[in-house]
Each structure stands twice: as structure tokens, then as C-alpha cells.
Protein backbone atom coordinates (compact mmCIF):
# COMPACT_ATOMS: atom_id res chain seq x y z
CA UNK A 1 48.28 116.48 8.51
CA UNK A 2 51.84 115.51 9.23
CA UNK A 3 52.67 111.77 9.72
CA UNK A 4 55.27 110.29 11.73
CA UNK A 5 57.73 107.53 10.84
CA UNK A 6 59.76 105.12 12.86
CA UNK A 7 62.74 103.62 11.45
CA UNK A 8 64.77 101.42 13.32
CA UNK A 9 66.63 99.14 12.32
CA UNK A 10 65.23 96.50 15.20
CA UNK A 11 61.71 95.41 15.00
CA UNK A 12 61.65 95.47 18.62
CA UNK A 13 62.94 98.78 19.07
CA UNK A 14 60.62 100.53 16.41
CA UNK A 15 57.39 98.48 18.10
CA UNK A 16 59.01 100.39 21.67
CA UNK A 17 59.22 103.54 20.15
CA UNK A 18 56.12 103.76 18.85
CA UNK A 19 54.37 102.43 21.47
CA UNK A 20 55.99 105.56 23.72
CA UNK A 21 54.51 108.02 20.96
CA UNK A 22 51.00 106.10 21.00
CA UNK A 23 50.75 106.52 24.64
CA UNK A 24 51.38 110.39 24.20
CA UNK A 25 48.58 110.85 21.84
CA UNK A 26 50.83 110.79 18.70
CA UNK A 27 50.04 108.59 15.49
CA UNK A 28 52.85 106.70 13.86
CA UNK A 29 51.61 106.03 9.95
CA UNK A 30 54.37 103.62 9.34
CA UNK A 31 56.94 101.46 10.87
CA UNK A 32 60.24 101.02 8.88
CA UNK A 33 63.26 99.19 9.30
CA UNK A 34 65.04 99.63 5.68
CA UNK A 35 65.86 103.20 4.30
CA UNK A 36 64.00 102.13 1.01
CA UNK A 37 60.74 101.76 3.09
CA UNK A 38 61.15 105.32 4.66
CA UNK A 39 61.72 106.83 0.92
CA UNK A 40 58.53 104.97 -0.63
CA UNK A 41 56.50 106.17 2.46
CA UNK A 42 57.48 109.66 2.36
CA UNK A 43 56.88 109.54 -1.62
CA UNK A 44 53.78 108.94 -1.34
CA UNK A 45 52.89 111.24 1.88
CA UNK A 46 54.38 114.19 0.18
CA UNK A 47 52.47 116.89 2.91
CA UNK A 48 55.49 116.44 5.40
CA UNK A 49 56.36 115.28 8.99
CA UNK A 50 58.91 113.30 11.23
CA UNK A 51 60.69 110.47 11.17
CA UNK A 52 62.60 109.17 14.28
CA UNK A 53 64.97 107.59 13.14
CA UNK A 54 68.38 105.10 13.93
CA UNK A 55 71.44 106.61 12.44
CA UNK A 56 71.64 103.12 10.62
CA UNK A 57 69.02 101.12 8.61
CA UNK A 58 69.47 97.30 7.13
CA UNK A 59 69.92 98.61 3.79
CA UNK A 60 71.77 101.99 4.50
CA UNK A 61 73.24 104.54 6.49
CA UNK A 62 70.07 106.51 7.74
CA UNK A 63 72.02 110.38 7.68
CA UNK A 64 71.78 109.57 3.64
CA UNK A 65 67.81 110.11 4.21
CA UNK A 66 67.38 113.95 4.76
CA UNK A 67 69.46 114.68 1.99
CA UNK A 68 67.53 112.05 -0.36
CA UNK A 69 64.28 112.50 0.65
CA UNK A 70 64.42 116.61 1.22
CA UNK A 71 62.77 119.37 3.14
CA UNK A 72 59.27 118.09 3.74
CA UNK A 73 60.21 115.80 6.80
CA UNK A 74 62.06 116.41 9.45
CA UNK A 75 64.52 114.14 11.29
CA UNK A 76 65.28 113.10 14.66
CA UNK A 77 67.93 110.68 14.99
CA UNK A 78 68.61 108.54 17.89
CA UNK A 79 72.52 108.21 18.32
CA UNK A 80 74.12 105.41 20.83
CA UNK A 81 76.55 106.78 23.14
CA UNK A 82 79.34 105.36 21.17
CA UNK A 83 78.55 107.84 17.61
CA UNK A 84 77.77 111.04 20.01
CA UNK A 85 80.55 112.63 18.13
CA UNK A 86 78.63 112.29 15.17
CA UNK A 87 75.85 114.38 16.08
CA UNK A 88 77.85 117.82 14.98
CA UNK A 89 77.89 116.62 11.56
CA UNK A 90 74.42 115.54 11.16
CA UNK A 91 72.76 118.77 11.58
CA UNK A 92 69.39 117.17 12.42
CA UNK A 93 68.01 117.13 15.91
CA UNK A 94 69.04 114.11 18.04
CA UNK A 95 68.67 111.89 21.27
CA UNK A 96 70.95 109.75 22.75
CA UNK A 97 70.14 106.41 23.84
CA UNK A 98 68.96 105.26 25.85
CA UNK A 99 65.99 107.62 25.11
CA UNK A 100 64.29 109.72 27.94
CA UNK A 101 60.68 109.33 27.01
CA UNK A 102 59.59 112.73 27.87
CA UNK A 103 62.75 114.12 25.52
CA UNK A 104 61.30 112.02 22.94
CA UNK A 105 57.69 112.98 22.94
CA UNK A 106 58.73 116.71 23.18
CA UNK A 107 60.99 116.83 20.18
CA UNK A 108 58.39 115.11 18.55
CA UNK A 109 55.46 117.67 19.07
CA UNK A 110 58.09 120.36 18.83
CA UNK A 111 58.40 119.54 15.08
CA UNK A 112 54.75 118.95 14.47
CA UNK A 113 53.50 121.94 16.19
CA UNK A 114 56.65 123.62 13.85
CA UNK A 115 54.85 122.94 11.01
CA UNK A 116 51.30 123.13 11.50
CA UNK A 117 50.91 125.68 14.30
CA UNK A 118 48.70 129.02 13.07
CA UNK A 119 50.99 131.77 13.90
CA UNK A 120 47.67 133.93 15.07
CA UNK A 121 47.82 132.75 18.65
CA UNK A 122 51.73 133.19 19.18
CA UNK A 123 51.12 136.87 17.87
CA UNK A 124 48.35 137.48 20.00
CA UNK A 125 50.43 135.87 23.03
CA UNK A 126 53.43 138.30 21.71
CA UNK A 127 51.17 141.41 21.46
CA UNK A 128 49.61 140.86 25.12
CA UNK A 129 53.13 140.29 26.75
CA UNK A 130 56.68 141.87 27.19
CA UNK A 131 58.78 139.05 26.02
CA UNK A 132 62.22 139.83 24.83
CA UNK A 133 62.44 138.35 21.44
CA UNK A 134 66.29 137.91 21.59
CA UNK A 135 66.30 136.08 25.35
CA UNK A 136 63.08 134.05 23.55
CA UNK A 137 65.56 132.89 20.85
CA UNK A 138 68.29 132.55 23.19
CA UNK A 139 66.44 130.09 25.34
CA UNK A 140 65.15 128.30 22.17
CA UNK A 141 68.70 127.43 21.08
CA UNK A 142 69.62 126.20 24.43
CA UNK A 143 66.75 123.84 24.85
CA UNK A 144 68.08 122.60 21.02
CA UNK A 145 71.78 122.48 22.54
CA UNK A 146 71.08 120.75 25.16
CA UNK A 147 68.32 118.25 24.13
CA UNK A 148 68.79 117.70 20.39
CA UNK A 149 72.60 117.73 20.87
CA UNK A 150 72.98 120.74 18.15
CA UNK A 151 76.02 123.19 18.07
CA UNK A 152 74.88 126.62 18.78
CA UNK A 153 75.26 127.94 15.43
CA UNK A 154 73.17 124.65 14.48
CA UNK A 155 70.91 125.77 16.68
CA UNK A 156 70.24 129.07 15.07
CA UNK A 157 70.04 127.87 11.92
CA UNK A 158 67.30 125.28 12.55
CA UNK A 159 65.00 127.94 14.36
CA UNK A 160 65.80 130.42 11.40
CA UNK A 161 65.69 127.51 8.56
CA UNK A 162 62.14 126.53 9.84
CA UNK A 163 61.10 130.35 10.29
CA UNK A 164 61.64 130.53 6.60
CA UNK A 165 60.13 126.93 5.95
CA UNK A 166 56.56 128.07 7.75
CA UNK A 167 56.35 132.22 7.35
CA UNK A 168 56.56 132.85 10.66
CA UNK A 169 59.69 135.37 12.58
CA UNK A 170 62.32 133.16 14.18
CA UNK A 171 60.78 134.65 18.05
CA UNK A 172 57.18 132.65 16.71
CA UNK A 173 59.36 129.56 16.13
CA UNK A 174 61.08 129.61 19.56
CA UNK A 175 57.83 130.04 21.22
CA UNK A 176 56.97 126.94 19.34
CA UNK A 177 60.10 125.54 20.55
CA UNK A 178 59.89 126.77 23.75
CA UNK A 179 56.45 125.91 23.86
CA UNK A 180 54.86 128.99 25.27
């Protein structure tokens, strides 16, 4: 089962954040606000997940954490206004603040279903239908673009990096994505 993190560097706003996933249906296993909690949490709950995530922690600059703490979890950092430009050089999803809920929630599943979705129903959904794999993709990385605030070629490398990550083809992750 994946587990979900919040790390913020505000008490407050991790308690807020949470409480938004909670209401969805979503467990949080742990709330962090230093970069050294995240890492001992994620040490220990080596079988993956999310954390959401300020781009800075009291002990550290929170883009350090993907690269530190590797592939198992993703990351979805929540970027003021002021450090959009930043979000190109991340290459991790992202949501500006203030956060739209819904946004939030949806990126969130979107990565758990990513990684624990059985690919059996998405291929019985793209045996029974004419979907056009390419337009499926297509409409993937726009939803990416224009949500998570990732370049296009970002974009195509998260839906083909997390193809490779879970076995599937890239048009079963944009289903996923797409949520189809």
C-alpha cells in the first residue's frame, strides 16, 4: 500500500492539507515539517508513494528530496506564485498556491492509482473501445501541462518514466492519468 506524506514547512498548513486529503478518502501516514523527517519516514516505508510537499523545509531545500530519497515516491510540490519559474527545473509535478482542492486531490490519486492500478481493466477498457492511443497520450500530457505545471517534453517523460516504473504501455498510464 502506498502512503502519503505532507511536508510543509508550517504546522498549520500541513494540518490544512491533510485535512483536504482526509476528507477525500485519502490517508496521510505522516506529517513532516523538516526534510530529515520525510527521509526517515520514507526509509522505513520503503513500498513507495507521495509526498506533497513545500519547495522549502526548516532544515532544507525540499527539490534536494527526490534526488536523495529516489524513485519509490513520487513528488508533488506546491510552488507560491512568486518561484513559478522554478517549476521547469524541478521536473516533478506541481500546484501553485493557493491550492485548488479538487487539483490537489486529483494529482494525488493520479499518482496512487499510477502505481497500484492492475493494468487488466485498462486493457479490457482498450480492447472494448476505439481509442486513439496517440490523442490518449496527447490529452494526458496536457492535463500534466496544464495542472502540474510540466513542460511538454516533461510531460512525456513522466507518462513514459512511470510506464517503465509499473510495466504498463505509456496509452495504460494516460488512461490512468486521464482517468478513464
Amino acid at each position: 500500500m502506498s502512503s502519503i506524506v505532507v511536508a510543509n514547512s508550517n504546522p498549520d498548513h500541513a494540518k490544512r492539507i491533510t485535512a483536504v486529503l482526509r476528507s477525500s478518502g485519502l490517508y496521510v501516514g505522516v506529517v513532516c515539517t523538516t526534510g530529515a523527517q520525510v527521509m526517515n519516514f520514507t526509509s522505513k516505508h520503503y513500498h513507495g508513494g507521495v509526498v506533497v510537499c513545500s519547495v522549502k523545509l526548516r532544515d532544507m531545500a525540499a527539490v534536494n528530496l527526490p534526488r536523495m530519497i529516489g524513485s519509490s515516491y513520487d513528488f508533488l510540490f506546491l510552488v507560491s506564485s512568486q518561484l513559478h519559474s522554478m517549476c521547469d527545473s524541478l521536473e516533478q509535478a506541481t500546484l501553485m498556491l493557493p491550492i485548488n482542492r479538487m487539483n490537489l486531490i486529483a494529482t494525488v490519486n493520479m499518482f496512487l492509482n499510477l502505481a497500484d492500478y492492475t493494468s487488466l481493466s485498462i486493457k479490457k477498457k482498450l480492447s472494448a473501445s476505439n481509442y486513439d492511443e496517440q490523442q490518449l497520450i496527447k490529452k494526458a500530457k496536457a492535463l500534466l501541462m496544464s495542472r502540474n505545471h510540466l513542460t511538454e517534453p516533461q510531460a512525456h517523460r513522466f507518462i513514459q518514466k512511470k510506464s517503465m516504473d509499473t510495466g504498463k504501455k505509456m496509452v495504460e498510464s494516460a488512461m490512468i492519468i486521464l482517468d478513464y
